[in-house]
C-alpha atoms as a PDB file:
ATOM      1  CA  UNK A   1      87.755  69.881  85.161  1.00  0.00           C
ATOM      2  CA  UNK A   2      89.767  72.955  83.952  1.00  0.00           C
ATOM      3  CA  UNK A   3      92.942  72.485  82.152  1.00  0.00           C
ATOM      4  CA  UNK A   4      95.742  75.499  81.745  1.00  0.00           C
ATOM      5  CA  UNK A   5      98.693  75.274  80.004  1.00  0.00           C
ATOM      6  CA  UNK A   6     101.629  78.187  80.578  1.00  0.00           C
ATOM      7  CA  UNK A   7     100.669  79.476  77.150  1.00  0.00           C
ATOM      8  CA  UNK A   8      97.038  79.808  78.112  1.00  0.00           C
ATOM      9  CA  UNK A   9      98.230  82.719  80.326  1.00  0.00           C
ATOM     10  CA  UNK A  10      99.469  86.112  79.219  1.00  0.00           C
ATOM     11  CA  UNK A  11     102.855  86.955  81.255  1.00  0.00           C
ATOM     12  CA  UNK A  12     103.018  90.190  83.185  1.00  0.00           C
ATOM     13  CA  UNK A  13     105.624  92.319  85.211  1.00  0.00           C
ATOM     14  CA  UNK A  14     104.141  92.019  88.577  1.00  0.00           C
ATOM     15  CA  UNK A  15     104.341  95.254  91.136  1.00  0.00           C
ATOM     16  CA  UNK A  16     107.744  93.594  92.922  1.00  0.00           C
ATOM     17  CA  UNK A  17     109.408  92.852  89.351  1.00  0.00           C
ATOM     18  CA  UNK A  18     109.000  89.284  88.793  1.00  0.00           C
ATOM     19  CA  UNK A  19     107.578  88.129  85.158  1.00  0.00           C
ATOM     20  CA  UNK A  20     104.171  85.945  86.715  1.00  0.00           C
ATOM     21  CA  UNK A  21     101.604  84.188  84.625  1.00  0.00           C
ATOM     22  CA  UNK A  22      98.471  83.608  86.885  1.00  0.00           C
ATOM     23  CA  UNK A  23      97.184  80.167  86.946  1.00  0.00           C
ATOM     24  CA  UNK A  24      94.392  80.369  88.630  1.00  0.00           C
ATOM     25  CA  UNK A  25      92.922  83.050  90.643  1.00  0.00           C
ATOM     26  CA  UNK A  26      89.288  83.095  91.702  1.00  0.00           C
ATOM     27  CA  UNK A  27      88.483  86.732  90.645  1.00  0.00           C
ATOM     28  CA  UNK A  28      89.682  86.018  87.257  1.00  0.00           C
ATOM     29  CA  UNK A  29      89.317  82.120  86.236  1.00  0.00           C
ATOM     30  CA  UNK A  30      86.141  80.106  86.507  1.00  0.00           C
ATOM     31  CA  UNK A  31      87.381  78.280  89.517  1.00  0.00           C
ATOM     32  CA  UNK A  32      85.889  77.677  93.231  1.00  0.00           C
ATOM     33  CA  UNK A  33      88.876  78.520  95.029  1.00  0.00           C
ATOM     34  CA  UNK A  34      90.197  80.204  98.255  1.00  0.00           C
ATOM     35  CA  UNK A  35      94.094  80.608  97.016  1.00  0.00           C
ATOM     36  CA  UNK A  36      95.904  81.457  93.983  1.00  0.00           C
ATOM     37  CA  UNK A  37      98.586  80.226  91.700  1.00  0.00           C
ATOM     38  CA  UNK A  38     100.866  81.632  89.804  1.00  0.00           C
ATOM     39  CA  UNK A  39     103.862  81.052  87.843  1.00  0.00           C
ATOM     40  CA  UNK A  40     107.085  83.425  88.157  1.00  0.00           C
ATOM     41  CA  UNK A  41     110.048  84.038  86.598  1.00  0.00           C
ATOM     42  CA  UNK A  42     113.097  86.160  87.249  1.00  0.00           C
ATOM     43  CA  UNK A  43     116.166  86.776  85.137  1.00  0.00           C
ATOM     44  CA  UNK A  44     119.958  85.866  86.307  1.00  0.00           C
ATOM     45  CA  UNK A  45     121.720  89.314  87.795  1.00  0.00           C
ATOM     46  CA  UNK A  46     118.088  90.441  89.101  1.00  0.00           C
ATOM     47  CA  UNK A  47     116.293  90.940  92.666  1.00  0.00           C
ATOM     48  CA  UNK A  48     112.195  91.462  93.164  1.00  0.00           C
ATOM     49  CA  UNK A  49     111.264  94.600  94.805  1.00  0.00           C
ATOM     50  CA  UNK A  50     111.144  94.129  98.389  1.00  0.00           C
ATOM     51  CA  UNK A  51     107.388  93.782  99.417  1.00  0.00           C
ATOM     52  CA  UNK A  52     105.328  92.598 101.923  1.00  0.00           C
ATOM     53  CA  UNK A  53     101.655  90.388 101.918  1.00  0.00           C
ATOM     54  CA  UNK A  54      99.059  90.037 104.038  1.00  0.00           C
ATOM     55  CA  UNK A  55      98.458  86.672 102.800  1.00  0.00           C
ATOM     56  CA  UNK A  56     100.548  83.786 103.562  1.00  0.00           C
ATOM     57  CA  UNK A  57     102.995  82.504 100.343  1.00  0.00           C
ATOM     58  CA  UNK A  58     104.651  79.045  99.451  1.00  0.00           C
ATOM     59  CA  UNK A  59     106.867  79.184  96.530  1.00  0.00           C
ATOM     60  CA  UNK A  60     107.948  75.913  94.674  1.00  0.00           C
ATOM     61  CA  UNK A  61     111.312  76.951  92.796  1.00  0.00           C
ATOM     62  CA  UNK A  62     111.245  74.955  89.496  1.00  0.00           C
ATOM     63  CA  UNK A  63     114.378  76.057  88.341  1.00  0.00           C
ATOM     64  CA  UNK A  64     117.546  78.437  88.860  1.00  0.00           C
ATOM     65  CA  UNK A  65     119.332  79.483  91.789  1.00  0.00           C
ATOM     66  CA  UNK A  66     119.239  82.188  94.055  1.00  0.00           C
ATOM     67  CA  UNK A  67     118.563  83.986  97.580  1.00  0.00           C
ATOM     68  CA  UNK A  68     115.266  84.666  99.079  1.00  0.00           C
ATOM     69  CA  UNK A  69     115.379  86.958 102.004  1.00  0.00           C
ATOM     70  CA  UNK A  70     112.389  86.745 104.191  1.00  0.00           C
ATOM     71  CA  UNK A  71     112.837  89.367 106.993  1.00  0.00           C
ATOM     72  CA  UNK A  72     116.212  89.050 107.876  1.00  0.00           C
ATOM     73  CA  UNK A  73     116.716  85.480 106.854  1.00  0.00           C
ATOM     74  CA  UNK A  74     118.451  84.615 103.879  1.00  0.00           C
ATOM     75  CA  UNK A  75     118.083  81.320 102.823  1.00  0.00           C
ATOM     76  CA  UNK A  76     119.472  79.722  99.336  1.00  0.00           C
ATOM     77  CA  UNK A  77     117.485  78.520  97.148  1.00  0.00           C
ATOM     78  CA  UNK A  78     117.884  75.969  94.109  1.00  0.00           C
ATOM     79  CA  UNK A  79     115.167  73.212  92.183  1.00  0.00           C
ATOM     80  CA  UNK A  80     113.342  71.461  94.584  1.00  0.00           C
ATOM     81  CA  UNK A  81     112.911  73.844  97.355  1.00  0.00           C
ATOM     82  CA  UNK A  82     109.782  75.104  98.810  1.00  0.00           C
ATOM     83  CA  UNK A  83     109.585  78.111 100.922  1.00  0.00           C
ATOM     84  CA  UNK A  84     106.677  79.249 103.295  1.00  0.00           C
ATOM     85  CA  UNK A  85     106.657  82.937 103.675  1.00  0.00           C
ATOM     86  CA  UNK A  86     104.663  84.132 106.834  1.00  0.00           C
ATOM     87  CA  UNK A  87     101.881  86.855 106.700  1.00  0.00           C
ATOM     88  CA  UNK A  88     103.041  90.333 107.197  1.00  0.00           C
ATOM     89  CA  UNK A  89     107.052  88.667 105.892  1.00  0.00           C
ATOM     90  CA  UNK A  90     109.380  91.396 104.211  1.00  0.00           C
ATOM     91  CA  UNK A  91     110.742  89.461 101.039  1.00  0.00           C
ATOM     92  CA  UNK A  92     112.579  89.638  98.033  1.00  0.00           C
ATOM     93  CA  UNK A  93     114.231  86.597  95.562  1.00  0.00           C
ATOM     94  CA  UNK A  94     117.742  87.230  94.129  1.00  0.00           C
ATOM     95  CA  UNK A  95     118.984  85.379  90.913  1.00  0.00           C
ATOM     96  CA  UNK A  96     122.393  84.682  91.789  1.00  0.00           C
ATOM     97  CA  UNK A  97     123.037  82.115  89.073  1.00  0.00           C
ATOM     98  CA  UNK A  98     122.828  81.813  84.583  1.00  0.00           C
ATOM     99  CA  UNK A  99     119.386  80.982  84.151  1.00  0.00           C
ATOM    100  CA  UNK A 100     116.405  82.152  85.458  1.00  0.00           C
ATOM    101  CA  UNK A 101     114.462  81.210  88.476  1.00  0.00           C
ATOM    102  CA  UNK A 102     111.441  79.303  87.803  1.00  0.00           C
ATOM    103  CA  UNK A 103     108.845  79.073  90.477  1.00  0.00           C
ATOM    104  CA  UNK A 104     105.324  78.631  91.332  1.00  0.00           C
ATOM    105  CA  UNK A 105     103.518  80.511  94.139  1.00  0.00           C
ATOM    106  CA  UNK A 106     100.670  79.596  95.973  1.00  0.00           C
ATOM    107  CA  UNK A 107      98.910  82.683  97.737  1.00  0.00           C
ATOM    108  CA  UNK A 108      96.324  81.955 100.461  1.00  0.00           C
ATOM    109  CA  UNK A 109      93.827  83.852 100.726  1.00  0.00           C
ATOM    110  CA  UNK A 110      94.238  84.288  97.032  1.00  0.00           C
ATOM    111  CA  UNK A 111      96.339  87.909  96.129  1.00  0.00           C
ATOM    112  CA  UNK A 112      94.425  90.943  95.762  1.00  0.00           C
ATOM    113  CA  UNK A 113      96.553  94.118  95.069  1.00  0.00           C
ATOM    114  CA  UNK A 114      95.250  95.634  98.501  1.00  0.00           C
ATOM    115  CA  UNK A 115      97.050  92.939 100.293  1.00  0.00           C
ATOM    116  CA  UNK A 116     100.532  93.903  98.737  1.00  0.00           C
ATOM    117  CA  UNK A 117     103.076  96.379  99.811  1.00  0.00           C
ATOM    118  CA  UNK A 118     105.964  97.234  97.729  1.00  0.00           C
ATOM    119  CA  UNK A 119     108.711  98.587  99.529  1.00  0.00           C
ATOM    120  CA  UNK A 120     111.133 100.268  97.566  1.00  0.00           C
END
């Protein structure tokens, strides 16, 4: 068994602008996994970077409110939602409300920098 807390993980500005905290990622954790997970957070008043992954994405959004625009879809987004975002999927999360989005984000096959375009 391997147990992480939040504060067992150093917080970085990812390339699309997000604060993340990787969970657990294969290339960097002792675990036997095909995915990774990470925690992210974004400020109120803020948008990620627009980008694009060759991996698939599901985001879990813990907390906050906001818009995630996948392609041309727009889609609101609040506690309690999960997203799937598509392979090859133009995206970027907006924080429309006072507190910051919360989320966790599963990446399958696990994210490699290779894999990531940032648009802007």
């Amino acid at each position: 068994m391997l147990k992480v807390t939040l504060a067992d993980r150093s917080e970085f500005l990812a390339g699309d602008h997000t604060r993340l905290r990787e969970i657990f990622h294969p290339a960097k954790h002792q675990v036997t996994l095909g995915y990774s997970l990470a925690h992210g957070r974004l400020s109120p008043g803020h948008r990620s970077k627009q980008h694009v992954l060759a991996s698939s994405e599901v985001y879990y959004f813990i907390a906050g409110r906001g818009k995630l625009t996948i392609d041309d879809q727009v889609t609101l987004i609040e506690a309690g939602t999960t997203v799937y975002v598509q392979p090859g999927g133009r995206q970027c999360l907006e924080n429309v409300g006072t507190t910051d989005i919360e989320f966790l984000c599963l990446v399958d096959p696990a994210w490699r920098i290779e894999d990531e375009t940032i648009l802007e």
